[in-house]
Protein backbone atom coordinates (compact mmCIF):
# COMPACT_ATOMS: atom_id res chain seq x y z
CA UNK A 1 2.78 -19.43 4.29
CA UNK A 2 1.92 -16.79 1.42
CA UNK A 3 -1.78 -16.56 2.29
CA UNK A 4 -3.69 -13.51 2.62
CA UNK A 5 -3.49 -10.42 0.98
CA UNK A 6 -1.63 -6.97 1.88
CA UNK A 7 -3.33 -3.80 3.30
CA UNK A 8 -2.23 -0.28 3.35
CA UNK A 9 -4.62 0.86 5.70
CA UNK A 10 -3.46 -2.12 7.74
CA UNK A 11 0.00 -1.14 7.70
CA UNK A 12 -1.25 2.73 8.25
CA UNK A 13 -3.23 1.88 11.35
CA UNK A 14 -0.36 -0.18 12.91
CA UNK A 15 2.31 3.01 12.52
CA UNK A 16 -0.37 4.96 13.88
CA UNK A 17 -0.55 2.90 17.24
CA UNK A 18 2.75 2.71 17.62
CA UNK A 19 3.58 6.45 16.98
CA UNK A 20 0.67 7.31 19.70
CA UNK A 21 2.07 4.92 21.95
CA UNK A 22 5.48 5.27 21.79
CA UNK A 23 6.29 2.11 20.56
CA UNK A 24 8.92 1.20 17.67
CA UNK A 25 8.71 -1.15 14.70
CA UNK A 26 11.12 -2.56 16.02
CA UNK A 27 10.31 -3.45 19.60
CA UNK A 28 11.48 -7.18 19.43
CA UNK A 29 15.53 -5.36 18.84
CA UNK A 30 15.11 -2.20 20.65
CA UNK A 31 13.46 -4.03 23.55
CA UNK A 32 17.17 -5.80 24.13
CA UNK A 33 16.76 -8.98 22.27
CA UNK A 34 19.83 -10.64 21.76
CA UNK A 35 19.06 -13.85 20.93
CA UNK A 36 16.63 -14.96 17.02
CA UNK A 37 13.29 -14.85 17.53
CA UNK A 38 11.65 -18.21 17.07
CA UNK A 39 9.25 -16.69 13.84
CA UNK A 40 12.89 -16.13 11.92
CA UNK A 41 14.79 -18.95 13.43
CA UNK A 42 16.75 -21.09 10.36
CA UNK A 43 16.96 -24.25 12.14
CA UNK A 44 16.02 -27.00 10.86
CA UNK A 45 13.61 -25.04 8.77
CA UNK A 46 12.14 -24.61 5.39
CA UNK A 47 10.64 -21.87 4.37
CA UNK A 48 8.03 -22.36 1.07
CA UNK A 49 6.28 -19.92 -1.34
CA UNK A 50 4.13 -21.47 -2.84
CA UNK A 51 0.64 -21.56 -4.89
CA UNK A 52 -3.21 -21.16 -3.52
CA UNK A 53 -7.08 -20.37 -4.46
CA UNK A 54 -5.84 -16.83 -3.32
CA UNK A 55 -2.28 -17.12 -5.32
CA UNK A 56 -2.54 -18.79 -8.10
CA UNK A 57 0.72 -17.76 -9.79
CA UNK A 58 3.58 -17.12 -6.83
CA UNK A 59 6.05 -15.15 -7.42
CA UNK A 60 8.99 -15.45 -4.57
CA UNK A 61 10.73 -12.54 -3.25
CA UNK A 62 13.46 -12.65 -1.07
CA UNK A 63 15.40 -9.45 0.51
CA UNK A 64 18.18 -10.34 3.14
CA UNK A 65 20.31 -7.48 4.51
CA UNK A 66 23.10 -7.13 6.53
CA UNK A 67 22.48 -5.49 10.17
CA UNK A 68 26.22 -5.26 11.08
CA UNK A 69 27.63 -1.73 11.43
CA UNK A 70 26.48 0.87 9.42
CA UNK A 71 23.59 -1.18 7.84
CA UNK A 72 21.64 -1.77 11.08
CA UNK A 73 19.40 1.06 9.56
CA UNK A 74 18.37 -0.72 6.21
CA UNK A 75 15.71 -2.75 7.94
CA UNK A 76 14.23 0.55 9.15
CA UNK A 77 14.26 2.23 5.95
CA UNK A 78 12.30 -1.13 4.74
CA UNK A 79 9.52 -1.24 7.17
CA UNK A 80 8.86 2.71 6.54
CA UNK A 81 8.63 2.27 2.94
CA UNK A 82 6.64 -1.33 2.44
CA UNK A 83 3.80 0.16 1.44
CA UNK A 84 5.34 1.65 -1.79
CA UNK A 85 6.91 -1.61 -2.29
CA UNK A 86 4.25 -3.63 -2.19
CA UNK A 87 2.18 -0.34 -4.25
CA UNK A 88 4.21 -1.17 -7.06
CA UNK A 89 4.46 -5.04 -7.14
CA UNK A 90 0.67 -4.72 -6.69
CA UNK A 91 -1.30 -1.88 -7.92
CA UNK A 92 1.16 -1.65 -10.79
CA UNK A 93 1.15 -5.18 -11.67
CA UNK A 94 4.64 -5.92 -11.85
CA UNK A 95 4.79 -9.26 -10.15
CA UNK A 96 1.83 -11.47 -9.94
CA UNK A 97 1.13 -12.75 -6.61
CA UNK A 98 4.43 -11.11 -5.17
CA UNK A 99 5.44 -13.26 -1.85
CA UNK A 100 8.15 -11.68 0.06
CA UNK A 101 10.81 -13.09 2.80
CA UNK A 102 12.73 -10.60 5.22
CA UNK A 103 16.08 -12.21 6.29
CA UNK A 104 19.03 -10.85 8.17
CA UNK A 105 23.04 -11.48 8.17
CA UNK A 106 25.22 -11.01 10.58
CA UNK A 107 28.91 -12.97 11.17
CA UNK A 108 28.26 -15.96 12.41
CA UNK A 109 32.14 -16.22 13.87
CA UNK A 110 31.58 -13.34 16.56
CA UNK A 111 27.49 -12.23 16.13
CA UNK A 112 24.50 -13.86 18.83
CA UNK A 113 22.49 -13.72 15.56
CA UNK A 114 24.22 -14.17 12.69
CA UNK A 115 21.25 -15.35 10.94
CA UNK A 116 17.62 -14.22 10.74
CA UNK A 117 15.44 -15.76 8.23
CA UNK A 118 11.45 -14.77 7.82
CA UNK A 119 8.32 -16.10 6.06
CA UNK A 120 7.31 -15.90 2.33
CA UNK A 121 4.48 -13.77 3.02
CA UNK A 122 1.59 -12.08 0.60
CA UNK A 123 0.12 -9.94 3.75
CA UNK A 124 0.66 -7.10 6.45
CA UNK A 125 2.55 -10.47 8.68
CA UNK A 126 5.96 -9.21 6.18
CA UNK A 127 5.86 -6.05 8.51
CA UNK A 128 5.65 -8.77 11.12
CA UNK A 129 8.82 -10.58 10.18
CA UNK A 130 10.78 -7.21 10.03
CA UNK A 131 9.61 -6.14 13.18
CA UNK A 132 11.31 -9.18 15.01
CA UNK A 133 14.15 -8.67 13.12
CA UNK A 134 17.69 -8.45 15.75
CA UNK A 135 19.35 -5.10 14.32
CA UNK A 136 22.69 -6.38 16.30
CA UNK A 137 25.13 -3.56 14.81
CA UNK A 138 28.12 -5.92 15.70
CA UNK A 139 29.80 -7.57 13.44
CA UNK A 140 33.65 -8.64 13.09
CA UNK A 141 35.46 -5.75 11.76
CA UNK A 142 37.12 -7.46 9.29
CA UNK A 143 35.04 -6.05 5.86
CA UNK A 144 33.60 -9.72 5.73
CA UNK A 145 29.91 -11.10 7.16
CA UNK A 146 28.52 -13.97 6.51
CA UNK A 147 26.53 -14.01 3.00
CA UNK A 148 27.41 -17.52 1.89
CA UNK A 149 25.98 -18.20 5.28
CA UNK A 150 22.23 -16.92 3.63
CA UNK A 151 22.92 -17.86 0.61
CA UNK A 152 23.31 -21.54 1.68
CA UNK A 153 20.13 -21.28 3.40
CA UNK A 154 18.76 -19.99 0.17
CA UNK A 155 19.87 -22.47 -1.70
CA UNK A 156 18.66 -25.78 0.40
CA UNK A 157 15.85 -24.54 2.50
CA UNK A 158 14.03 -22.99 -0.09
CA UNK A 159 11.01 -24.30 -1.62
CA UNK A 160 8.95 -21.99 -4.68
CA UNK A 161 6.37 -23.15 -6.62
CA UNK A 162 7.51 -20.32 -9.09
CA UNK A 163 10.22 -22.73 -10.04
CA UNK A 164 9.19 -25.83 -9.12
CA UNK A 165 5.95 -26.25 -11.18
CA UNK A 166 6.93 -23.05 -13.69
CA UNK A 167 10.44 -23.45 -14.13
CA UNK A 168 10.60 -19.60 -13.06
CA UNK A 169 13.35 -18.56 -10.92
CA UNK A 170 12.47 -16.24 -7.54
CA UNK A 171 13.94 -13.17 -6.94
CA UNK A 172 17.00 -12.81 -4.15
CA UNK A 173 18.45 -9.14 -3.07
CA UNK A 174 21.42 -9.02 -1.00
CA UNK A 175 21.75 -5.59 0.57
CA UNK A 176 25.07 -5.27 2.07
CA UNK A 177 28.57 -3.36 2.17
CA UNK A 178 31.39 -6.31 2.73
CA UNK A 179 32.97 -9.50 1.34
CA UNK A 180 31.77 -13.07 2.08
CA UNK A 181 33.67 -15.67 3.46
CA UNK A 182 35.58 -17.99 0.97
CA UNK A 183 33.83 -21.38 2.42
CA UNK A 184 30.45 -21.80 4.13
CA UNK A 185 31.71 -23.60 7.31
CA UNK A 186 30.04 -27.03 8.52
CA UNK A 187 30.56 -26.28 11.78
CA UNK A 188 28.56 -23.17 11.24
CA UNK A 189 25.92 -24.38 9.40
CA UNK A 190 25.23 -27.58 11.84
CA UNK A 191 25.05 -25.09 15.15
CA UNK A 192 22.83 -22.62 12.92
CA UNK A 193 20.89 -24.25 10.21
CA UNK A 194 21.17 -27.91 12.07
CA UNK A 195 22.42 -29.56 8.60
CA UNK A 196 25.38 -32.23 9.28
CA UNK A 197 27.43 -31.65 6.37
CA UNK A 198 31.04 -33.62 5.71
CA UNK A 199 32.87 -30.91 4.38
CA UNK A 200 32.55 -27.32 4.09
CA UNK A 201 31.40 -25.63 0.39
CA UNK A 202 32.99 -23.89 -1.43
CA UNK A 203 31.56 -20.31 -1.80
CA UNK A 204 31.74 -20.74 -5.93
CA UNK A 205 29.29 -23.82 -5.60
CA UNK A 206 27.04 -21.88 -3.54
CA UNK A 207 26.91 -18.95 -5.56
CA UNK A 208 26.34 -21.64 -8.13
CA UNK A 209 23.16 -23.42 -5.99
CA UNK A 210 21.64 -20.35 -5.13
CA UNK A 211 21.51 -18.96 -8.61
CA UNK A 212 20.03 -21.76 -10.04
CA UNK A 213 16.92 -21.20 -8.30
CA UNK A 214 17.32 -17.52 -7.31
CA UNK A 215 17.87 -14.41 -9.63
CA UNK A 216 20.53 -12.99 -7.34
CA UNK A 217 21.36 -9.33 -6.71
CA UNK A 218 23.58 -7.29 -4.49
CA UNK A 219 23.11 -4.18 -3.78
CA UNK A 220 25.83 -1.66 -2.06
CA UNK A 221 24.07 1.34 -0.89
CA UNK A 222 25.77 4.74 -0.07
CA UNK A 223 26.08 5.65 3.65
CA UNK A 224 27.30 1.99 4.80
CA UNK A 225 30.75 1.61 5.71
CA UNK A 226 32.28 0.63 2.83
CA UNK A 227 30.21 2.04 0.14
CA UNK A 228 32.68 3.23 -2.98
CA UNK A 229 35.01 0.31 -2.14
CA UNK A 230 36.04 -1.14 -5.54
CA UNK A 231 37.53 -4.09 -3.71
CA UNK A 232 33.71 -5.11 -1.95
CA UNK A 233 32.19 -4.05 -5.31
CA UNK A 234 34.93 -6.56 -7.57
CA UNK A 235 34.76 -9.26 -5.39
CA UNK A 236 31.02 -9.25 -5.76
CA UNK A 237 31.14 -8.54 -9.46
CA UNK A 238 33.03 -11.43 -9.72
CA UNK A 239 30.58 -13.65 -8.44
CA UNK A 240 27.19 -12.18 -9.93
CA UNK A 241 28.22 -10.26 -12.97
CA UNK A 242 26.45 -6.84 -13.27
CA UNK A 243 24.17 -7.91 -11.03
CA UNK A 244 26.25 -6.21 -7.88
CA UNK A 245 24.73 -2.99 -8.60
CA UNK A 246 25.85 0.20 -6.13
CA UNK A 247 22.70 2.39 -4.49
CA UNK A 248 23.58 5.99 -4.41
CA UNK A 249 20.94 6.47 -2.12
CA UNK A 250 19.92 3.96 0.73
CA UNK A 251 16.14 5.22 0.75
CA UNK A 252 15.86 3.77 -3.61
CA UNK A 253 16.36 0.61 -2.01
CA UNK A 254 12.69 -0.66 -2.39
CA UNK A 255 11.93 1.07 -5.71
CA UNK A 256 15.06 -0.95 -6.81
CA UNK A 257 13.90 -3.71 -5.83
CA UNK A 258 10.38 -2.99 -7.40
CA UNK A 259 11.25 -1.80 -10.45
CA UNK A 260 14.04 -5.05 -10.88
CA UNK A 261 11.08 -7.34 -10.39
CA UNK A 262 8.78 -5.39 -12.92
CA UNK A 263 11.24 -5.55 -15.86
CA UNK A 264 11.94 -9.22 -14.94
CA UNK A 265 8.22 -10.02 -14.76
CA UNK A 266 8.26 -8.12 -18.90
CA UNK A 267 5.86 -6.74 -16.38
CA UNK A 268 6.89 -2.66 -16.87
CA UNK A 269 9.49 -1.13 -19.33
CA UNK A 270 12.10 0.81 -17.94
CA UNK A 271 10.84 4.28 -18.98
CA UNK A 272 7.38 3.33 -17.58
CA UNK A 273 8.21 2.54 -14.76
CA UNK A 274 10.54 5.67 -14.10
CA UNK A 275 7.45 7.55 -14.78
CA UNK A 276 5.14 5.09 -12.26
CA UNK A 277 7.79 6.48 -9.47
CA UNK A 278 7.46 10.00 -10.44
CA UNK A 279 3.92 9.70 -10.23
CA UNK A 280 4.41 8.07 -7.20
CA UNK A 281 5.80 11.40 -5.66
CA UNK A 282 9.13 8.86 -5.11
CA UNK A 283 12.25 11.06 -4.57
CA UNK A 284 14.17 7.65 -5.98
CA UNK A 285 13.83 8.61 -9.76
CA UNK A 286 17.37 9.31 -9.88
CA UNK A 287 19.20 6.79 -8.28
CA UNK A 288 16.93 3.97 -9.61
CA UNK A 289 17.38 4.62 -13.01
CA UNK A 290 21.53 4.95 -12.36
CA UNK A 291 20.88 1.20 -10.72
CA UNK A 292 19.23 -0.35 -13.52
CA UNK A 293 20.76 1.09 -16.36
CA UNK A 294 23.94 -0.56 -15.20
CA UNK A 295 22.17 -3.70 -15.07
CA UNK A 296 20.62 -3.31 -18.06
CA UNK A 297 17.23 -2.95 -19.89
CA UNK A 298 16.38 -5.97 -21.51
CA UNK A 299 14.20 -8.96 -19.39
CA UNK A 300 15.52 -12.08 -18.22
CA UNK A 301 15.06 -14.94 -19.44
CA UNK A 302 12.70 -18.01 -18.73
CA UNK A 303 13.76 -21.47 -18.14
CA UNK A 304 11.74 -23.46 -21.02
CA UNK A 305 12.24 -26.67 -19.00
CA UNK A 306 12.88 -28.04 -15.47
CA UNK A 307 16.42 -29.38 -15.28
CA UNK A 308 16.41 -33.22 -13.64
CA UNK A 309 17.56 -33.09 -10.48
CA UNK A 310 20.98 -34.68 -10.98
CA UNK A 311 21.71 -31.91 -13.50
CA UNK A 312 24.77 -29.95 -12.19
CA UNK A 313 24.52 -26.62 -11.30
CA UNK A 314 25.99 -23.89 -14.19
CA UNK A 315 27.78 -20.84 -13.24
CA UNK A 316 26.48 -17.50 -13.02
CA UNK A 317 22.72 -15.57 -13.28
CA UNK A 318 20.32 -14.87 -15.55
CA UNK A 319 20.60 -10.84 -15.59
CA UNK A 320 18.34 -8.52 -16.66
């Protein structure tokens, strides 16, 4: 997947259909789905970014959100504001050859779709992938979904050329408002993902896997359920460092995710690409610039070398 290239006038022309029509973004959810549509179905799947004649230099983007609760709406906020998202990677140059995966989270102990996983995708078939996205809304009540759940995925049905022939991590943004679970279950991940594994993992080596590959965020945006909770925002903390960043706004979500991409790429300082928002006529200025500055201004770093593949994984991420 990854081929092709992304339109604005595409994406235009689609919302203009559907708002003469009557017909939502979101028809495959609001239509009564209840069950993961076969495009985002995780089992016994792989999904690959990699290189082409059209992308020569892939850079992988992954954003999974939760849809439990509160947070149904962050898909919707995403699919109304792709085109500045994909403005900014693009246009502004911060990533080169930007590929992008939608994914969804739910709880996989109570949810009919506790796991929604799209394409990597360089073209208008993203807005595809959201658009059969489940926004469920259940959820267990218990302030805990399942991430490690996702991030499991992540970590062993992932395949980027960014990292595999560059030794350049991809990009991974978490958008949620509760806790993991301590221990991605087996049983879980054989009914779900189809892997038979002996023993459940531990959710330290999975944080561990993922950020290997992955340059792993989490973002807590106002208006969820549990936004200002210092006990979602430590536990998280604890496991990625200052990269669990809060959102005072749900609707910076995408120029968040932008402009984290753009300093990691060296692609866009800081200041810059403040100023490429307010020229943007983005109402985000504020709350992005909160965001990063509590993750920091420098760039991340770049692997030099390709570990073997019996190399252990090392704690923790490589932060901006």
């Amino acid at each position: 997947m990854g081929s092709g290239m992304w339109s604005t006038d595409v994406y235009d022309a689609a919302d203009r259909y559907r708002r003469a029509t009557g017909k939502s973004a979101f028809a495959y959810s609001d239509s009564g789905a209840r069950k993961v549509h076969p495009a985002l179905d995780p089992r016994d799947a792989m999904r690959e970014s990699r290189d082409s004649a059209e992308h020569p230099q892939s850079t992988a983007i992954s954003v999974l959100f939760d849809v439990t609760g509160s947070m149904r709406n962050v898909p919707r906020t995403l699919q109304a504001k792709l085109p500045q998202l994909l403005g900014l990677l693009l246009r502004q140059g911060y990533a080169r050859d930007p590929q992008i995966m939608f994914g969804a989270i739910g709880d996989a102990t109570c949810d009919r779709v506790p796991l929604q996983v799209g394409q990597f995708e360089s073209d208008n078939r993203m807005d595809d992938d959201l658009g059969r996205i489940v926004l469920e809304g259940g959820g267990g009540g218990q302030m805990t979904e399942s991430y490690e759940l996702a991030m499991y995925f992540m970590a062993r049905h992932t395949v980027t050329d960014c990292w595999e022939k560059r030794g350049r991590r991809g990009y991974l943004f978490i958008i949620g408002d509760e806790l993991a679970y301590p221990r991605v279950d087996r049983r879980q991940v054989s009914r779900l993902v189809g892997d038979d594994l002996r023993e459940d993992v531990p959710l330290a080596q999975i944080v561990d896997e993922v950020t290997r590959r992955w340059d792993t965020y989490y973002l807590l945006p106002a208006g969820s359920s549990y936004a200002g909770s210092t006990k979602v925002l430590d536990f998280w903390r604890d496991l990625l460092g200052q990269n669990a960043v809060v959102l005072d706004d749900l609707d910076a979500v995408c120029e968040t995710i932008a402009l984290t991409v753009g300093l990691g790429e060296q692609a866009v300082d800081l200041d810059q690409g403040l100023a490429d928002l307010r020229k943007a006529g983005s109402k985000a200025t504020g709350t992005v610039s909160k965001a990063l500055a509590r993750l920091g201004r420098g760039s991340r770093d770049q692997v030099a070398t390709l570990p073997a593949p019996s190399t252990p994984p090392t704690r923790g991420v490589t932060r901006l």
